[in-house]
PDB file of N, CA and C in Angstrom:
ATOM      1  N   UNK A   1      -1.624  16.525 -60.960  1.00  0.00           N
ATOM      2  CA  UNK A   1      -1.479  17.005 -59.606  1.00  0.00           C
ATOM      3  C   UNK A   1      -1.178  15.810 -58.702  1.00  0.00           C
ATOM      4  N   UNK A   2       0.230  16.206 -57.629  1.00  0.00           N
ATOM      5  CA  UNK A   2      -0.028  14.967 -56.919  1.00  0.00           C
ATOM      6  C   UNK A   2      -1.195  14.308 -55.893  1.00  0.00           C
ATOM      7  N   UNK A   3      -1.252  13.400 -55.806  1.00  0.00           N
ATOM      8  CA  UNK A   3      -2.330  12.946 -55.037  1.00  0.00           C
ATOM      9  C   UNK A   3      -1.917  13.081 -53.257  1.00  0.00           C
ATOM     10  N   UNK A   4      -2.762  13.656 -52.536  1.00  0.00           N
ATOM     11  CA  UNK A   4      -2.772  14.086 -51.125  1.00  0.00           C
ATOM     12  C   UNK A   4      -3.163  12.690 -50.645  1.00  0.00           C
ATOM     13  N   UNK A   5      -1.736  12.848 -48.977  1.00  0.00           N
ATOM     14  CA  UNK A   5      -2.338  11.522 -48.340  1.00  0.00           C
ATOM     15  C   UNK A   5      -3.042  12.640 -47.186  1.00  0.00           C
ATOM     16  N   UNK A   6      -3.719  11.588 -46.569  1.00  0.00           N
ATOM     17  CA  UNK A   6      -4.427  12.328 -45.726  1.00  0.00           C
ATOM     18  C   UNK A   6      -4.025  11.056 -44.298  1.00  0.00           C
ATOM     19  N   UNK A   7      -3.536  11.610 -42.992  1.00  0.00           N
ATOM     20  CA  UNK A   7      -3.329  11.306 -41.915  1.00  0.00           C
ATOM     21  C   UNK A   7      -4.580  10.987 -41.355  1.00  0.00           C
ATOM     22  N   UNK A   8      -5.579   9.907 -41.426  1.00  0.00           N
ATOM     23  CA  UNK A   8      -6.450   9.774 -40.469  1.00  0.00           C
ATOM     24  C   UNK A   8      -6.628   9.768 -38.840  1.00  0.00           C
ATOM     25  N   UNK A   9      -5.261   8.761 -38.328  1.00  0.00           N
ATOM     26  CA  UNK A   9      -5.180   8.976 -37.026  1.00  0.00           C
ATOM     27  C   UNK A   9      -4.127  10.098 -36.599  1.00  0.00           C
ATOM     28  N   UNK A  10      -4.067  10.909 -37.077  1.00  0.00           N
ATOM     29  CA  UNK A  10      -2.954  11.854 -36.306  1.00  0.00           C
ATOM     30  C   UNK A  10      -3.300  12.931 -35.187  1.00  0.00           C
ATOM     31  N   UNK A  11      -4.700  13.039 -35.090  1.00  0.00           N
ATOM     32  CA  UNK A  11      -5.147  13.651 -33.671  1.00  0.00           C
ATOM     33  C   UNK A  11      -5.896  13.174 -33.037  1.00  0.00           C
ATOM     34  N   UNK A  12      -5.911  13.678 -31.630  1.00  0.00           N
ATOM     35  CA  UNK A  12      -6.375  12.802 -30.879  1.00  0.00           C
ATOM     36  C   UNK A  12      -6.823  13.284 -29.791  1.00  0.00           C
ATOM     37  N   UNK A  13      -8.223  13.298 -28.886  1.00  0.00           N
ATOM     38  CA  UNK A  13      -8.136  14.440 -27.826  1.00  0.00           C
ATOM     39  C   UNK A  13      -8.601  13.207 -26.869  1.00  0.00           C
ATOM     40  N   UNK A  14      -8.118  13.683 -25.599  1.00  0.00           N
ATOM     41  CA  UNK A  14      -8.465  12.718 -24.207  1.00  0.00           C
ATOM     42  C   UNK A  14      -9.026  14.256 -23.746  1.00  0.00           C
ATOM     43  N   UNK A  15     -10.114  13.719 -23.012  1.00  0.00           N
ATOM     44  CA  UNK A  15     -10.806  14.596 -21.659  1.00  0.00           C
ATOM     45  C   UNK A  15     -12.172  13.576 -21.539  1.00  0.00           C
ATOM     46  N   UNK A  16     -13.049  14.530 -20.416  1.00  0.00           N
ATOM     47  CA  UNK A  16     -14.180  14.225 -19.933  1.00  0.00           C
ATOM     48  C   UNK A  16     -14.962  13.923 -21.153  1.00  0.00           C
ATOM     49  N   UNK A  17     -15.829  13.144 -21.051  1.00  0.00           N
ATOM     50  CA  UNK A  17     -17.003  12.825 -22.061  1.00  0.00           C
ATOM     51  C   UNK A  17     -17.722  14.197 -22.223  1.00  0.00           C
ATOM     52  N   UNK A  18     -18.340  14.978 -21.138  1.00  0.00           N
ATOM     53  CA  UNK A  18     -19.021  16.190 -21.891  1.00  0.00           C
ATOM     54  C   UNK A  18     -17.915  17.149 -22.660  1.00  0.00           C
ATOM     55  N   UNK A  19     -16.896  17.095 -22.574  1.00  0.00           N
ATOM     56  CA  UNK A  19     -16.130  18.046 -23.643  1.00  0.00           C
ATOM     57  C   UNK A  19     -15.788  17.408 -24.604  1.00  0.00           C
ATOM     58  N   UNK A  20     -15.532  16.097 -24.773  1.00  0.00           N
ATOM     59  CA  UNK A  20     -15.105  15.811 -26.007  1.00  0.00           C
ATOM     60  C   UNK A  20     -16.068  14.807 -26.912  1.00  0.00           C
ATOM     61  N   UNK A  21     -17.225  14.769 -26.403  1.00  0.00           N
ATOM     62  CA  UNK A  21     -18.274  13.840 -27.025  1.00  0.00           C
ATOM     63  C   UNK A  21     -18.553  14.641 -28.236  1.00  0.00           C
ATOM     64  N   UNK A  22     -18.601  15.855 -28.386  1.00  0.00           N
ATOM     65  CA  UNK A  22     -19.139  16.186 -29.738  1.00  0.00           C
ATOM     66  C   UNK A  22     -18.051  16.181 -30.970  1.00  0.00           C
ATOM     67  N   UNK A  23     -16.649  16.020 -30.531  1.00  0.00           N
ATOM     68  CA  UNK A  23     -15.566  16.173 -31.503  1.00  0.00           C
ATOM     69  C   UNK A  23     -15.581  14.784 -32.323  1.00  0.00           C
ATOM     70  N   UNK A  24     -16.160  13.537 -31.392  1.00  0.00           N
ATOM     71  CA  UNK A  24     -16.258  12.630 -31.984  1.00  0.00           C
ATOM     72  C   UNK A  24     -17.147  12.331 -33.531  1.00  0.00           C
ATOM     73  N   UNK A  25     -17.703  13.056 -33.519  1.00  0.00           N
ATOM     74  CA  UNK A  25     -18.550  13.638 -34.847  1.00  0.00           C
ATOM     75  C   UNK A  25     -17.482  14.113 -35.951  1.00  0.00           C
ATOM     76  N   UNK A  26     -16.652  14.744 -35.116  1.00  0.00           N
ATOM     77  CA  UNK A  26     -15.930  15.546 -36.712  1.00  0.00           C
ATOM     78  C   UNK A  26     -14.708  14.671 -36.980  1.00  0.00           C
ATOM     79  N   UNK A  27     -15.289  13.439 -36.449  1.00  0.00           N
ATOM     80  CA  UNK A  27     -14.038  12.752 -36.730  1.00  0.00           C
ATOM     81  C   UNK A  27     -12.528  12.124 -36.306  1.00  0.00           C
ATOM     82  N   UNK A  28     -12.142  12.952 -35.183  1.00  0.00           N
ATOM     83  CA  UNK A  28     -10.827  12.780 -34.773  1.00  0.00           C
ATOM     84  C   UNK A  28     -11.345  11.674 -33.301  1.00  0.00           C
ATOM     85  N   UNK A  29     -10.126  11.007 -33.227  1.00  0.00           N
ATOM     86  CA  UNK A  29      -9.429   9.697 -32.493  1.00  0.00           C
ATOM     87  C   UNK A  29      -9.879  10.891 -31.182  1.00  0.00           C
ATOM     88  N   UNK A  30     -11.357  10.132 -30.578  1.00  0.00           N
ATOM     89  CA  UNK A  30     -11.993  10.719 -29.229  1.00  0.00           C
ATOM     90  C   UNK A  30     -11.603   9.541 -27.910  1.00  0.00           C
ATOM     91  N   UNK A  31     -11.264  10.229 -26.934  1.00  0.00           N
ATOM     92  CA  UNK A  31     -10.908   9.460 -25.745  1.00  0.00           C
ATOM     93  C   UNK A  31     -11.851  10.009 -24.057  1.00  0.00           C
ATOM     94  N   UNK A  32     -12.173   9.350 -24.121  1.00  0.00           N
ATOM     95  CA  UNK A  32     -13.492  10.076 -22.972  1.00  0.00           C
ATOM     96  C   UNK A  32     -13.159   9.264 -21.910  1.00  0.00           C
ATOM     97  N   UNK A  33     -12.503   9.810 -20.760  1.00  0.00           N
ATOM     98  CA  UNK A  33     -11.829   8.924 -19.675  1.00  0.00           C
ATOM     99  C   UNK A  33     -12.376  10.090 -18.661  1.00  0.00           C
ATOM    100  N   UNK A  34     -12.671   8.442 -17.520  1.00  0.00           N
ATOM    101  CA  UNK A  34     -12.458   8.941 -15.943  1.00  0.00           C
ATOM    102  C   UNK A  34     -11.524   8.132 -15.394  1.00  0.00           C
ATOM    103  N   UNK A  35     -10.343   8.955 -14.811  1.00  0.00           N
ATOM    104  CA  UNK A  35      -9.589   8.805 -14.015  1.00  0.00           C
ATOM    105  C   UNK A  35      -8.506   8.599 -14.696  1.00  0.00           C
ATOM    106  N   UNK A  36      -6.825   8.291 -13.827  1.00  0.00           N
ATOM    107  CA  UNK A  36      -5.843   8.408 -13.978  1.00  0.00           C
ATOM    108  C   UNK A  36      -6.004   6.995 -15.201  1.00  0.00           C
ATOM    109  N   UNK A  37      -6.577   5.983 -14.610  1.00  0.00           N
ATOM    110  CA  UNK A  37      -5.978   4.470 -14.936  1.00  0.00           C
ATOM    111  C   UNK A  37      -6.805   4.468 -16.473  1.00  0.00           C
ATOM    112  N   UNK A  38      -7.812   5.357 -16.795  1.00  0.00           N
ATOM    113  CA  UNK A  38      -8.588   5.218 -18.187  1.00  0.00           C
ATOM    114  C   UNK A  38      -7.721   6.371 -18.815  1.00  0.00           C
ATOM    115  N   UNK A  39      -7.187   7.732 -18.359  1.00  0.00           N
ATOM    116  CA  UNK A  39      -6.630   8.360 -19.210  1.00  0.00           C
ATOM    117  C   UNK A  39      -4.858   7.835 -19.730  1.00  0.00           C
ATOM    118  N   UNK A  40      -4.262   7.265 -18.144  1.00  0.00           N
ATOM    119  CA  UNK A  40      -3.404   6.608 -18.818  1.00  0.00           C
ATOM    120  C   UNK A  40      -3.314   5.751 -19.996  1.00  0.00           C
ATOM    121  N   UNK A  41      -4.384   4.689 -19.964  1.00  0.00           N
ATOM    122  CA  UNK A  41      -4.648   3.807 -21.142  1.00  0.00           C
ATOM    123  C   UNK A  41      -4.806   4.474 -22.287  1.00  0.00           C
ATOM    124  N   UNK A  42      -5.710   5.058 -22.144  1.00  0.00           N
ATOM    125  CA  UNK A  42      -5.650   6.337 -23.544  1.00  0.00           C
ATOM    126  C   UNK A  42      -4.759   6.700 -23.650  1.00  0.00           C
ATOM    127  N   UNK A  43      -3.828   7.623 -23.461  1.00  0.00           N
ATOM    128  CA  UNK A  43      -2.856   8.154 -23.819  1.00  0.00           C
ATOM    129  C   UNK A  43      -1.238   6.833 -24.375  1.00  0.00           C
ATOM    130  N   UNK A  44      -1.391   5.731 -23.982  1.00  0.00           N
ATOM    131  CA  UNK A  44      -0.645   4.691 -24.187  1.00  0.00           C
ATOM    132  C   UNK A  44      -0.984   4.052 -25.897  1.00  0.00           C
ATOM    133  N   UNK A  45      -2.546   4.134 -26.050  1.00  0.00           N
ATOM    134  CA  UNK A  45      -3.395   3.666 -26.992  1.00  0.00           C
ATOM    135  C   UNK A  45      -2.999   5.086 -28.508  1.00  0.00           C
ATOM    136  N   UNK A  46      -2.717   5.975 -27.990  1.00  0.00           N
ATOM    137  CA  UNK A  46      -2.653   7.246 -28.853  1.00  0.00           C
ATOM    138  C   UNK A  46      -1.095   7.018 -29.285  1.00  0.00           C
ATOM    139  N   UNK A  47       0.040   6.392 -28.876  1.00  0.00           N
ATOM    140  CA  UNK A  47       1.098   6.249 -29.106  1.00  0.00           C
ATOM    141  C   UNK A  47       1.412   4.831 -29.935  1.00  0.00           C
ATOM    142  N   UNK A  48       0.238   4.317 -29.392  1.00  0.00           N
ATOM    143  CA  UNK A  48       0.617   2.976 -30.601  1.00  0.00           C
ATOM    144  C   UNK A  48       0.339   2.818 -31.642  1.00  0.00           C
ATOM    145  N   UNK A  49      -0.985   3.858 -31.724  1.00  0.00           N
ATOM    146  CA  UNK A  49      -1.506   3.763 -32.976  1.00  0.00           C
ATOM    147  C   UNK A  49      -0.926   5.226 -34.224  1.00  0.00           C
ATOM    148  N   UNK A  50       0.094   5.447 -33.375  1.00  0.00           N
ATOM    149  CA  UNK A  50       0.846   6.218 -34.587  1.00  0.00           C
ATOM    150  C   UNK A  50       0.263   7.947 -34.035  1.00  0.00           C
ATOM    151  N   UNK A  51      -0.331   8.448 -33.305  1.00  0.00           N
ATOM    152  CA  UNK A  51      -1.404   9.650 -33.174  1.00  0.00           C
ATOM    153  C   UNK A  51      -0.104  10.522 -33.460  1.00  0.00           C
ATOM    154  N   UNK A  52       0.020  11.890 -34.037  1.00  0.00           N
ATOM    155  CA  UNK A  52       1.072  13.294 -34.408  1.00  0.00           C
ATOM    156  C   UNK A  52       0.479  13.885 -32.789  1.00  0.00           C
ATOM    157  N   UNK A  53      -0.601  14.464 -32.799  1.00  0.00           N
ATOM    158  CA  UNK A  53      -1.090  15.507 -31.997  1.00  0.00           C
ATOM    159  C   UNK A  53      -1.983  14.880 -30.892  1.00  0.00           C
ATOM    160  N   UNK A  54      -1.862  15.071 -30.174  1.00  0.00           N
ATOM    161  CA  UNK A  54      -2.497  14.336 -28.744  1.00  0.00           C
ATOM    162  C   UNK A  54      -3.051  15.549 -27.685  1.00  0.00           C
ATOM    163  N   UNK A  55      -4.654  16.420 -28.338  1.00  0.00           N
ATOM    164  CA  UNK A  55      -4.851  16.759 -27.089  1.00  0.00           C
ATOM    165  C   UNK A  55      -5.216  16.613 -25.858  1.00  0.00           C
ATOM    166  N   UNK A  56      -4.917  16.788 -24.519  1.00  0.00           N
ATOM    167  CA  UNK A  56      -5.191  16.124 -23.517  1.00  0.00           C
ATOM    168  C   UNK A  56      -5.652  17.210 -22.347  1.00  0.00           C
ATOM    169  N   UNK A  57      -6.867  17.582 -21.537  1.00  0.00           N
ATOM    170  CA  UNK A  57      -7.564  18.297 -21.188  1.00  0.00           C
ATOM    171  C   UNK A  57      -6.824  17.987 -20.195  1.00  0.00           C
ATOM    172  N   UNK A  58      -6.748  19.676 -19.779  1.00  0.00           N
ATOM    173  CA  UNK A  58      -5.521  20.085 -18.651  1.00  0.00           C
ATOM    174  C   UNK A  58      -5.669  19.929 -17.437  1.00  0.00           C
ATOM    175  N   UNK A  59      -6.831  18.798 -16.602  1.00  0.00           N
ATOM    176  CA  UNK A  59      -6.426  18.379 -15.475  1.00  0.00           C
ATOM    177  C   UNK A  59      -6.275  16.803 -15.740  1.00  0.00           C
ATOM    178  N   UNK A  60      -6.518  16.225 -17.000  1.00  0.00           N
ATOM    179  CA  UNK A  60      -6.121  15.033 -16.992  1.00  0.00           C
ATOM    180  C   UNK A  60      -4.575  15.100 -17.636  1.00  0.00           C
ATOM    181  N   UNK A  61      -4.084  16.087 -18.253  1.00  0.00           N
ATOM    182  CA  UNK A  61      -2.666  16.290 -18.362  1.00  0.00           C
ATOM    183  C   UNK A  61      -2.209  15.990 -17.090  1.00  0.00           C
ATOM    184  N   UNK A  62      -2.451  16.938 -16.291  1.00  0.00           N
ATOM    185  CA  UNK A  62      -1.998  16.797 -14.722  1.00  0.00           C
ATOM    186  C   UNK A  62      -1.648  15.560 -14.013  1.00  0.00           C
ATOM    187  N   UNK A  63      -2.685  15.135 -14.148  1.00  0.00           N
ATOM    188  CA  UNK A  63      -3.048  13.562 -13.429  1.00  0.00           C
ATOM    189  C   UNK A  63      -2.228  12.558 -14.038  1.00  0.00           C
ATOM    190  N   UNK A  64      -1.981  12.704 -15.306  1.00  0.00           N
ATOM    191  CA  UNK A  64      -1.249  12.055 -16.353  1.00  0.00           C
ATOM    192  C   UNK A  64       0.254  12.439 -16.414  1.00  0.00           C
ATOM    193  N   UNK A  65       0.863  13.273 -15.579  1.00  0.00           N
ATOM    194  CA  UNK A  65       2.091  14.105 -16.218  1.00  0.00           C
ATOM    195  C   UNK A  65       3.028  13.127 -16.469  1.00  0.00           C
ATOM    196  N   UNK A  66       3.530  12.355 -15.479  1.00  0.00           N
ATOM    197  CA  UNK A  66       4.639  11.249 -15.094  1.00  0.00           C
ATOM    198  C   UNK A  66       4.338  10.540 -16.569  1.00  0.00           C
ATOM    199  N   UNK A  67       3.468   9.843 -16.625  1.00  0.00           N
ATOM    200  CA  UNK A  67       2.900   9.256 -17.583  1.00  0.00           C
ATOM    201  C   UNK A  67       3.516   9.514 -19.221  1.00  0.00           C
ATOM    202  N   UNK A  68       2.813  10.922 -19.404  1.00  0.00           N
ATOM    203  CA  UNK A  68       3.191  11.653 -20.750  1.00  0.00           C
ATOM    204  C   UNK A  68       4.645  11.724 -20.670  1.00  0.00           C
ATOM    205  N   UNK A  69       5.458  11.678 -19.099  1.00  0.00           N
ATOM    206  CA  UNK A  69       6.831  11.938 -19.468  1.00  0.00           C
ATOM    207  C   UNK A  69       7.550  11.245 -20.223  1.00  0.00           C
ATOM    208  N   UNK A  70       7.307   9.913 -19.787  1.00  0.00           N
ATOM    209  CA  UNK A  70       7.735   8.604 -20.307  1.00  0.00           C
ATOM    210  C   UNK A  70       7.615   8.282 -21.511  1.00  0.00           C
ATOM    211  N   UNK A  71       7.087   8.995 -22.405  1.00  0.00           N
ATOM    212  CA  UNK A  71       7.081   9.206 -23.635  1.00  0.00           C
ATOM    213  C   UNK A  71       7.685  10.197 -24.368  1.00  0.00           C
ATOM    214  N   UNK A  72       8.839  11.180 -23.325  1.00  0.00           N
ATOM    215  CA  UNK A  72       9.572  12.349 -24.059  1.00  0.00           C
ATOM    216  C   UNK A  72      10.440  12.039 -25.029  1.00  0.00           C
ATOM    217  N   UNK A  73      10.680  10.473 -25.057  1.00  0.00           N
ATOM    218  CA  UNK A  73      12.272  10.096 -25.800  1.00  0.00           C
ATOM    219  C   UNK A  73      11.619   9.924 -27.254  1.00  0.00           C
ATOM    220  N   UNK A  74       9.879   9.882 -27.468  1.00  0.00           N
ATOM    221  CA  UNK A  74       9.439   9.534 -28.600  1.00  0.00           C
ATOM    222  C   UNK A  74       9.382  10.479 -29.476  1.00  0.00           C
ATOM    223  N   UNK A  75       9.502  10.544 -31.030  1.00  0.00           N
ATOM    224  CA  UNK A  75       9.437  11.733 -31.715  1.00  0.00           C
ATOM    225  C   UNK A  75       7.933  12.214 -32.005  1.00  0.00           C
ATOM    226  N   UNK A  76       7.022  11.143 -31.614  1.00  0.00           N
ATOM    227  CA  UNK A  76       5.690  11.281 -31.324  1.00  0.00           C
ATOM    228  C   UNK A  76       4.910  10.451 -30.911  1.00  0.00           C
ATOM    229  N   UNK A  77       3.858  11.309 -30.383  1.00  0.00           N
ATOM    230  CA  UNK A  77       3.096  11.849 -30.197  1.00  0.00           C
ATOM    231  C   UNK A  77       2.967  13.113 -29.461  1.00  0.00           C
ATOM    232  N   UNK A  78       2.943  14.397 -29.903  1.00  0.00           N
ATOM    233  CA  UNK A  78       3.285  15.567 -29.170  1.00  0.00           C
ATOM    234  C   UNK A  78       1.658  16.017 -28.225  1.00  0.00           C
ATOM    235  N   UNK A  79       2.165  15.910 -27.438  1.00  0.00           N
ATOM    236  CA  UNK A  79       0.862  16.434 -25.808  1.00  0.00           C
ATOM    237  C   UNK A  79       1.023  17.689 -26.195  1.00  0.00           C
ATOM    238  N   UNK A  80      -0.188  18.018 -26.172  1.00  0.00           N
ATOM    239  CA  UNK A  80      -0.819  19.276 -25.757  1.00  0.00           C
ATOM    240  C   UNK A  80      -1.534  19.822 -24.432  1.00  0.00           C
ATOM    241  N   UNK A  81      -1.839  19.909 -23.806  1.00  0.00           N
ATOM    242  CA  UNK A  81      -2.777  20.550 -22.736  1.00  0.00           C
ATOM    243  C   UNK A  81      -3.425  21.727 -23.709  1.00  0.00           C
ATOM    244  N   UNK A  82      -4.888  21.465 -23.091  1.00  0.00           N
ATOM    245  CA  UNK A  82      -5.940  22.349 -23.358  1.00  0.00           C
ATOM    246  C   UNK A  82      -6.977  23.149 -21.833  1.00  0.00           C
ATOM    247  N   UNK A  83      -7.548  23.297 -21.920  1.00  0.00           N
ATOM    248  CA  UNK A  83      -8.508  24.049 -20.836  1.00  0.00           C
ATOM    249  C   UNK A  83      -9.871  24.125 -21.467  1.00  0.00           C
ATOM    250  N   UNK A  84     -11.015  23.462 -20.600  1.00  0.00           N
ATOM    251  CA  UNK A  84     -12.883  24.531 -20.974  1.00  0.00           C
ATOM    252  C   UNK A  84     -12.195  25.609 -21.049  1.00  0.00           C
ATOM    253  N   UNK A  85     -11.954  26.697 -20.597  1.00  0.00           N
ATOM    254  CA  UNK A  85     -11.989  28.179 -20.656  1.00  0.00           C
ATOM    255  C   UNK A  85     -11.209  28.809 -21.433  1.00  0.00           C
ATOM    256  N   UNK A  86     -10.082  28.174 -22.420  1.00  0.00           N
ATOM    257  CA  UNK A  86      -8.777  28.244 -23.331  1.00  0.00           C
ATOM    258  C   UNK A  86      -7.777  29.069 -22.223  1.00  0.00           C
ATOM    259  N   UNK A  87      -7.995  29.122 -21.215  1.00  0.00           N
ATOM    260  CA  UNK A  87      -6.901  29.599 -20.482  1.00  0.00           C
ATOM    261  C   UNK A  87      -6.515  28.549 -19.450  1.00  0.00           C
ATOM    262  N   UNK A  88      -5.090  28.327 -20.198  1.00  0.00           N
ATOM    263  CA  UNK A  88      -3.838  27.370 -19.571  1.00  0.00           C
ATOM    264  C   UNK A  88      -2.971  27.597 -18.952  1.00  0.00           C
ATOM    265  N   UNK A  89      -2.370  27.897 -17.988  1.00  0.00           N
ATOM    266  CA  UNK A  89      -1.308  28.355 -17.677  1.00  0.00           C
ATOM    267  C   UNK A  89      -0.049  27.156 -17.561  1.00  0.00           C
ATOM    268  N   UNK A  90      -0.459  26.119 -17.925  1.00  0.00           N
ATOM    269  CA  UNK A  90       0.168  24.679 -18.089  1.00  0.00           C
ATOM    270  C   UNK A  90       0.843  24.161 -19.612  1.00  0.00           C
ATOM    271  N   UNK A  91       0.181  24.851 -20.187  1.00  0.00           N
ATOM    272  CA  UNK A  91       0.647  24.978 -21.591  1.00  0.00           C
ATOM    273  C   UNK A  91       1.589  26.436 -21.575  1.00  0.00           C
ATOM    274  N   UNK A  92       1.444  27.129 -21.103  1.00  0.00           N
ATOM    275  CA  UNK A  92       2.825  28.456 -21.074  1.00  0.00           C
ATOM    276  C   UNK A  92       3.814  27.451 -20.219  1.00  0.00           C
ATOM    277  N   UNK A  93       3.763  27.005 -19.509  1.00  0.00           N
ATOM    278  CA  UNK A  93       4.591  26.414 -18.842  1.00  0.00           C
ATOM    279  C   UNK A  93       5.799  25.824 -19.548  1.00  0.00           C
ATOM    280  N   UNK A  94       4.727  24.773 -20.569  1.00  0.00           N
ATOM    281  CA  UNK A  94       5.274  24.022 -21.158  1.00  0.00           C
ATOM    282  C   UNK A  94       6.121  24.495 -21.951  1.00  0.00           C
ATOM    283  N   UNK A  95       5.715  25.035 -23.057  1.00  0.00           N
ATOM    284  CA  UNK A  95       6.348  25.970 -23.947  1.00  0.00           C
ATOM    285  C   UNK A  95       7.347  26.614 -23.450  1.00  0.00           C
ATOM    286  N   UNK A  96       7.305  27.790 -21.858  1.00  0.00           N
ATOM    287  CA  UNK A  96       8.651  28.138 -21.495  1.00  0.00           C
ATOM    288  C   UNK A  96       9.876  27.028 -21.096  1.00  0.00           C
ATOM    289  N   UNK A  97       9.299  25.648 -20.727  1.00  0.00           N
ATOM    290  CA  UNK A  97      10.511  24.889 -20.868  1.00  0.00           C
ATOM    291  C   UNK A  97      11.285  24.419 -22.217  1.00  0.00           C
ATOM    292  N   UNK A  98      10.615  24.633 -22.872  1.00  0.00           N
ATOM    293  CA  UNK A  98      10.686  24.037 -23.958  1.00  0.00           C
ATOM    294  C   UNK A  98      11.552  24.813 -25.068  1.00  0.00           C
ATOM    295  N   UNK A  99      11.674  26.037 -24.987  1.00  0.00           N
ATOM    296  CA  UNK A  99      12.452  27.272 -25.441  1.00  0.00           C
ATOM    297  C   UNK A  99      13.523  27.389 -24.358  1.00  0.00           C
ATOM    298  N   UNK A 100      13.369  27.255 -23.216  1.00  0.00           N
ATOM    299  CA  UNK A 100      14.444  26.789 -22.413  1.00  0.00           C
ATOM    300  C   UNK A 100      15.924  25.946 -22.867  1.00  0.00           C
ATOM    301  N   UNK A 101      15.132  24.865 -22.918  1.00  0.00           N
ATOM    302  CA  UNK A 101      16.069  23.643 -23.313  1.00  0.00           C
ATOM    303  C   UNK A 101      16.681  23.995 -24.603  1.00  0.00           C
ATOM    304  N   UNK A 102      15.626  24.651 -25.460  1.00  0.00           N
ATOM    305  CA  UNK A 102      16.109  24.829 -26.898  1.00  0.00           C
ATOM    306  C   UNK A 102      17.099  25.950 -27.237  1.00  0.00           C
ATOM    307  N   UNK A 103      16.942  27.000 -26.179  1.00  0.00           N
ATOM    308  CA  UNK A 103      18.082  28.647 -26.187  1.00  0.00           C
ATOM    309  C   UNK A 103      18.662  28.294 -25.455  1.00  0.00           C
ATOM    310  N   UNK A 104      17.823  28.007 -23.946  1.00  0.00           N
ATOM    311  CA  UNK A 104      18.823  28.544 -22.863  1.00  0.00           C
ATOM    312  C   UNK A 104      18.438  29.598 -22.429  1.00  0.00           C
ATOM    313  N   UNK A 105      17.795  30.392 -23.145  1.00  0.00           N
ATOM    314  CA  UNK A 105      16.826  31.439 -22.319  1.00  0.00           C
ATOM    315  C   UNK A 105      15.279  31.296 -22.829  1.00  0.00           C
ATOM    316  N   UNK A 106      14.811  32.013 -21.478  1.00  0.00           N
ATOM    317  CA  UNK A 106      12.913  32.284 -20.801  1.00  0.00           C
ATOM    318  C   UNK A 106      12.383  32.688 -22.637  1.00  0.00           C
ATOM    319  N   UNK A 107      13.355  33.833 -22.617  1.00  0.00           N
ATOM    320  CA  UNK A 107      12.168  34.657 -23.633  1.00  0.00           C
ATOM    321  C   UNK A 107      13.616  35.561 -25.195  1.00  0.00           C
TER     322      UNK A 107
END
């Protein structure tokens, strides 16, 4: 059987310390920032070190947007936005641009 590699750093979540302090347990590349200038760094730190999946809690997405843009030309690290409540309306957003660019149409 072949032998499985396994991606250690390929995810990665930025938010507040009370939401993401316990993920740090299960393992994945934890980023616990206040403010623009600590989540920027994080999110800079998630691109160097190779990260696939980058979640990023959806008002520090916000705060961060310009930021994450500047990284569209890369083939990764792909941003996510998340929400406490799993309701995003920033992540539909995203996604409708994103099928946009890719059809040309919404839906």
């Amino acid at each position: 059987m072949p032998e499985e590699r396994v991606l250690s750093g390929s995810l990665a979540i930025v938010g507040s310390e009370d939401l993401v302090s316990g993920l740090r347990a299960l393992g994945f590349q934890v980023y616990a920032v206040k403010g623009k200038e600590q989540a920027e760094a994080a999110l800079s730190e998630s691109v160097y070190k190779g990260i696939a999946v980058c979640l990023v809690q959806e008002d520090i997405y916000t705060l961060t947007r310009e930021r994450i843009g500047s990284f569209k030309d890369l083939p990764l690290p792909v941003f996510v936005p998340f929400a406490k409540d799993n309701q995003t309306e920033l992540l539909e957003e995203i996604v409708k641009d994103i099928r946009l660019r890719a059809t040309g149409k919404l839906y």
